[in-house]
N, C-alpha and C. Protein backbone atom coordinates (compact mmCIF):
# COMPACT_ATOMS: atom_id res chain seq x y z
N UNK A 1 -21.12 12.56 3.66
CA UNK A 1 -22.23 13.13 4.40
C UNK A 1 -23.39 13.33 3.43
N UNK A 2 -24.78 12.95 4.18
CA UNK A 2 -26.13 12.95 3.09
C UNK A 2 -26.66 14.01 3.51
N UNK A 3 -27.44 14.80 2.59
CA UNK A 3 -28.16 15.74 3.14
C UNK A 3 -28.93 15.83 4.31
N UNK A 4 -29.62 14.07 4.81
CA UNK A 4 -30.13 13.35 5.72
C UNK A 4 -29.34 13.70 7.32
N UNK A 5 -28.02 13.97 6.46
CA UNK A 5 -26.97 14.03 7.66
C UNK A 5 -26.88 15.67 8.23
N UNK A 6 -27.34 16.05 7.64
CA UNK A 6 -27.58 18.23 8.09
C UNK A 6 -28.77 18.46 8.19
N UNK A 7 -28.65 19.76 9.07
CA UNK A 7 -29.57 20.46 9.54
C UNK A 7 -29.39 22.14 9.25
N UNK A 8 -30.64 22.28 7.75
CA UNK A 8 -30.32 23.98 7.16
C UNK A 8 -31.47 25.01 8.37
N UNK A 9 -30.81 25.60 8.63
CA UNK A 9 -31.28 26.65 9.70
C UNK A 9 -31.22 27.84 9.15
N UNK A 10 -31.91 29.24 9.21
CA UNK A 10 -31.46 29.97 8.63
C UNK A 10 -31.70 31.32 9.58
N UNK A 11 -31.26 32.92 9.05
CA UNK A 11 -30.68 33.27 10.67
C UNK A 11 -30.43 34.95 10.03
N UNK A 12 -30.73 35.69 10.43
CA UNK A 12 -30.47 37.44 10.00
C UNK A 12 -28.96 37.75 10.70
N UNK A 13 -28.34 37.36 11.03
CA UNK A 13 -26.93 38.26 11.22
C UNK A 13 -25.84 36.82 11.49
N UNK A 14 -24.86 37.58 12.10
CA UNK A 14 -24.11 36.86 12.41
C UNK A 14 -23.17 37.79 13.33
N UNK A 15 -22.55 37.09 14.73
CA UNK A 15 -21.76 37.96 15.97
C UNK A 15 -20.25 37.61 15.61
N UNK A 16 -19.71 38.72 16.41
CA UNK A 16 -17.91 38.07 16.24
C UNK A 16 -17.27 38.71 15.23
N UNK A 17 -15.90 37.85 15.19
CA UNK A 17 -15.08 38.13 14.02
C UNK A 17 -13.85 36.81 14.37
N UNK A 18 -14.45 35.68 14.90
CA UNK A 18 -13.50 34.62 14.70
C UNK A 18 -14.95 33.92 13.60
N UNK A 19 -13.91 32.63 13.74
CA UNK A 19 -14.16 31.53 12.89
C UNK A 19 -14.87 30.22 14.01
N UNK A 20 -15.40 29.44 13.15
CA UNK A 20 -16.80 29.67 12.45
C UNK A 20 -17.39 30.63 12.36
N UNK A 21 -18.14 31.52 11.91
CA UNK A 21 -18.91 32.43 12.20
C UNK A 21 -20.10 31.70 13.33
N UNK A 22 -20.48 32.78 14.24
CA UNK A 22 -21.59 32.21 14.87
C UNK A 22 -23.04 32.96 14.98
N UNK A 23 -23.69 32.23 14.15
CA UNK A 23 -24.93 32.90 13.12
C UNK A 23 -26.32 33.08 14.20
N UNK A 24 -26.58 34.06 14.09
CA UNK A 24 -27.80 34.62 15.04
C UNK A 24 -28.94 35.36 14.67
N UNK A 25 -30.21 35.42 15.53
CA UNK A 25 -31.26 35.72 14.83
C UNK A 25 -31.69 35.00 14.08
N UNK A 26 -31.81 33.58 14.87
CA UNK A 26 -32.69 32.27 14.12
C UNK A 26 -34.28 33.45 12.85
N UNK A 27 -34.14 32.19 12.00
CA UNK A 27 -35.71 33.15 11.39
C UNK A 27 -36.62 31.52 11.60
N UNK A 28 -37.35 31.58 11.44
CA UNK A 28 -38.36 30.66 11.27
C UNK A 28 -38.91 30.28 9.65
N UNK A 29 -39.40 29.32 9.61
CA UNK A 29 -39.64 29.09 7.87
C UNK A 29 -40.38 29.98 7.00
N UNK A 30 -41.59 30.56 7.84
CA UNK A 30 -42.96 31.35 7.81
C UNK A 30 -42.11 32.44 7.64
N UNK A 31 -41.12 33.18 7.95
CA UNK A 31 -40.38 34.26 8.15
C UNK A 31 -40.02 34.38 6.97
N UNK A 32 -39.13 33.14 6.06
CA UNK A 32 -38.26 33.90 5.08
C UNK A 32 -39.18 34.61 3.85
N UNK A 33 -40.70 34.30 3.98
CA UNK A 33 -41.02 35.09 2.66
C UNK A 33 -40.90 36.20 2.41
N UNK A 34 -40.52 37.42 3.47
CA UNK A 34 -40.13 38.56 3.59
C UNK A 34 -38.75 38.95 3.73
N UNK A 35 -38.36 38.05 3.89
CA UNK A 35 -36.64 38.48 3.38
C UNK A 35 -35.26 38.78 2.40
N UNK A 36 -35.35 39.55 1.99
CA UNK A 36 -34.21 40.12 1.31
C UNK A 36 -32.88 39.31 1.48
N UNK A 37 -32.45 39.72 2.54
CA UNK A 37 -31.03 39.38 3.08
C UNK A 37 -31.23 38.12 4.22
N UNK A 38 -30.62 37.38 4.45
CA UNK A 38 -30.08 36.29 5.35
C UNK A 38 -29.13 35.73 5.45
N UNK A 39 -28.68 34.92 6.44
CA UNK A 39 -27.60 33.62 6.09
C UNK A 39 -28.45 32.38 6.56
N UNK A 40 -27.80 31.66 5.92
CA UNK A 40 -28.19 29.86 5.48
C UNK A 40 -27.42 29.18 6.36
N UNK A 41 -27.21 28.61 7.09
CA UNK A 41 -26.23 27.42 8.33
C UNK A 41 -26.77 26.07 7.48
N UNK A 42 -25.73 25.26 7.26
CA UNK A 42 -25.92 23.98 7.46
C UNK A 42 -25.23 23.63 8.71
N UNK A 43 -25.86 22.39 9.19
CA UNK A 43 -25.71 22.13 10.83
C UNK A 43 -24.87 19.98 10.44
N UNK A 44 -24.37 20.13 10.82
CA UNK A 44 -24.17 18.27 10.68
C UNK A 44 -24.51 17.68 12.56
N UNK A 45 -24.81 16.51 12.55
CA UNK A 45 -25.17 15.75 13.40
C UNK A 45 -25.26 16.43 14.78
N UNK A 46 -23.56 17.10 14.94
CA UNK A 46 -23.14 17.07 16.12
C UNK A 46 -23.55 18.49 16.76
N UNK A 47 -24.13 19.27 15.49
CA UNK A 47 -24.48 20.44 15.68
C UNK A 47 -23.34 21.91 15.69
N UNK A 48 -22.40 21.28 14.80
CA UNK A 48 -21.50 22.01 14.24
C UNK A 48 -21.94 22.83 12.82
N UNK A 49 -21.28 23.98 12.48
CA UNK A 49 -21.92 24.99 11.94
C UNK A 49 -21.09 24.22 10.47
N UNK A 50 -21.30 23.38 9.34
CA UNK A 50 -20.40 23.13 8.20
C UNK A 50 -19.89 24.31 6.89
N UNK A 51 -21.14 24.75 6.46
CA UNK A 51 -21.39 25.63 5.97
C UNK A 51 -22.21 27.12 5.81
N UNK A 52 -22.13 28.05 5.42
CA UNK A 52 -22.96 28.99 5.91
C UNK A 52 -22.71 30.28 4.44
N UNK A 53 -24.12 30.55 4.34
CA UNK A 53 -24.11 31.73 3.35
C UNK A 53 -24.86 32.72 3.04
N UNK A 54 -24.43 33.59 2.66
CA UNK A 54 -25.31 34.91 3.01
C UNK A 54 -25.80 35.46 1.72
N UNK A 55 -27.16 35.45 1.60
CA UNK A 55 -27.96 35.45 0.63
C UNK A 55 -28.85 36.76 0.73
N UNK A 56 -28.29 37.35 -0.74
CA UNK A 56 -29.10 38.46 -1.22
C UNK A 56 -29.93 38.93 -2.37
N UNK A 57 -30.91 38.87 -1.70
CA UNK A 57 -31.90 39.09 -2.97
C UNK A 57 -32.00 37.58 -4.07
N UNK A 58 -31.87 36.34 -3.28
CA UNK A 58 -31.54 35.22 -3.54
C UNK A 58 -30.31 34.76 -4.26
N UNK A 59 -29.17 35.20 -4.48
CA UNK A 59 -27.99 35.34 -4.97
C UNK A 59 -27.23 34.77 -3.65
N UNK A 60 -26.12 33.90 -3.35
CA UNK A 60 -25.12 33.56 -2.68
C UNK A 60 -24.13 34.86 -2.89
N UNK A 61 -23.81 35.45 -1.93
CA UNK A 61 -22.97 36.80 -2.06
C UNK A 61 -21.80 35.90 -1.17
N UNK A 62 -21.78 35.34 -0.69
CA UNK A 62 -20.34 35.10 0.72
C UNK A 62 -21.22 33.52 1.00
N UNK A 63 -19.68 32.55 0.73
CA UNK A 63 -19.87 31.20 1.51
C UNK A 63 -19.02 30.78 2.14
N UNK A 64 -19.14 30.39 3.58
CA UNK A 64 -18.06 29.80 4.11
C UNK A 64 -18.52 28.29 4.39
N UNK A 65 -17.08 27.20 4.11
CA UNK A 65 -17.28 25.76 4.50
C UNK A 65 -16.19 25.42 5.63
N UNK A 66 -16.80 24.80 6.61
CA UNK A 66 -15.92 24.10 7.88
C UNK A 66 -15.83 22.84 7.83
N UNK A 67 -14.70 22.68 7.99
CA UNK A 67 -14.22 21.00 8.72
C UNK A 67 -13.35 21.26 9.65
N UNK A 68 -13.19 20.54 10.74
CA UNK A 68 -13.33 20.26 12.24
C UNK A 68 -12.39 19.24 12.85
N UNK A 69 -11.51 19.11 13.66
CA UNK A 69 -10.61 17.84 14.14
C UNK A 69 -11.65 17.05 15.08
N UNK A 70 -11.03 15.82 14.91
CA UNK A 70 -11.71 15.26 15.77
C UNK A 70 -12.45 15.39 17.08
N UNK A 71 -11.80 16.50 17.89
CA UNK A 71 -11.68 16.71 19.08
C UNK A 71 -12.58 17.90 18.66
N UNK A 72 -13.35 18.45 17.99
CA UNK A 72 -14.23 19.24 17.42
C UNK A 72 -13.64 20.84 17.67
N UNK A 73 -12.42 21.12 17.27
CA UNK A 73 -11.66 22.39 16.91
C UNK A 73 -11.82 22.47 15.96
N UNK A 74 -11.72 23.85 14.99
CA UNK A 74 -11.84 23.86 13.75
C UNK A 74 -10.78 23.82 13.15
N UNK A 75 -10.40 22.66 11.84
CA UNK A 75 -9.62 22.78 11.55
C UNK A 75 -9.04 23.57 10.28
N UNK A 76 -10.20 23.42 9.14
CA UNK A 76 -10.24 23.99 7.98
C UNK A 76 -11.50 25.27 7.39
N UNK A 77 -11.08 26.78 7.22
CA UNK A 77 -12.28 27.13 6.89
C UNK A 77 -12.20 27.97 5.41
N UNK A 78 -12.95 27.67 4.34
CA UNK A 78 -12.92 27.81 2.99
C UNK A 78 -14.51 28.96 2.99
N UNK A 79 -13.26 30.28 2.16
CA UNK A 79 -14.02 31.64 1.97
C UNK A 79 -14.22 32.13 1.10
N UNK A 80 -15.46 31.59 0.17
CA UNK A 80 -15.49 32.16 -1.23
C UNK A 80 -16.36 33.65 -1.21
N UNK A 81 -15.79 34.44 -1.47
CA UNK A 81 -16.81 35.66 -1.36
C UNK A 81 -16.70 36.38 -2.74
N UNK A 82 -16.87 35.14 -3.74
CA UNK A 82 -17.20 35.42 -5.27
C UNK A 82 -15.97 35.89 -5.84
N UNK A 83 -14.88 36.10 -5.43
CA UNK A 83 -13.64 36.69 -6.15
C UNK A 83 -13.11 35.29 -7.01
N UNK A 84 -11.70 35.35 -7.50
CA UNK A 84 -11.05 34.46 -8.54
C UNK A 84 -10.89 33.33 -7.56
N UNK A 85 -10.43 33.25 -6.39
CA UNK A 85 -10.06 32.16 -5.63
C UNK A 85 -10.54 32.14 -4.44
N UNK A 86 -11.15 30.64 -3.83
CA UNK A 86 -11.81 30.73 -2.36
C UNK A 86 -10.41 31.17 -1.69
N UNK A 87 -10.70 31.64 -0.12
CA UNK A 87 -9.19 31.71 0.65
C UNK A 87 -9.53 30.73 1.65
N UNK A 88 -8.37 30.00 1.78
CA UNK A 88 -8.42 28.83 2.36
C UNK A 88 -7.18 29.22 3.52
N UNK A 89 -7.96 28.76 4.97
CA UNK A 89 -7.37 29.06 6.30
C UNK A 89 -7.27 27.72 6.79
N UNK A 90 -6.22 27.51 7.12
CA UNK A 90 -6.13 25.71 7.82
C UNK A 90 -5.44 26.27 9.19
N UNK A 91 -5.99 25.48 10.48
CA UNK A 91 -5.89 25.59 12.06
C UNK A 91 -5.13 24.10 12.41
N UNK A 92 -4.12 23.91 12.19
CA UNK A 92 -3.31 22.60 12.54
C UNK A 92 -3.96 22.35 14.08
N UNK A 93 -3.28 20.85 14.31
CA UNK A 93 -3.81 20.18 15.55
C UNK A 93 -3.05 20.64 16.35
């Protein structure tokens, strides 16, 4: 996948407590010069959420990466939130 191939969106919160996260409070570009805190979405083609991170004070504090089954369930989601090891959650078919 090329960068050509995503779409970075970026967004003040996020709802829930499953997986993907589903990131809300679009900001606009003009917006982020006043922001402290956010999260970052990368988007791929289909408009699936790949990656996402929450940025403070321009620092990556929390990243999560998705991959997806064919049938567009999630299959894999990787949680680095800066400790010794990402935690890695796999969703069989």
């Amino acid at each position: 996948m090329t960068a050509s191939d995503t779409t970075t969106r970026y967004f003040t919160s996020y709802s829930g407590a499953r997986l993907p996260l589903k990131l809300v409070g679009e900001l606009a570009p003009a917006d982020m010069r006043n922001r402290n805190t956010y999260y970052c979405g990368s988007f791929d083609l289909a408009g699936q959420l790949i990656a996402c991170e929450k940025i403070v004070y321009g620092e990556t504090e929390l990243r999560h990466d998705y991959s997806y089954h064919p049938d567009g369930r999630l299959a894999r989601a990787t949680i680095d939130d800066g400790g010794d090891e990402p935690a890695v959650i796999d969703y069989p078919a």
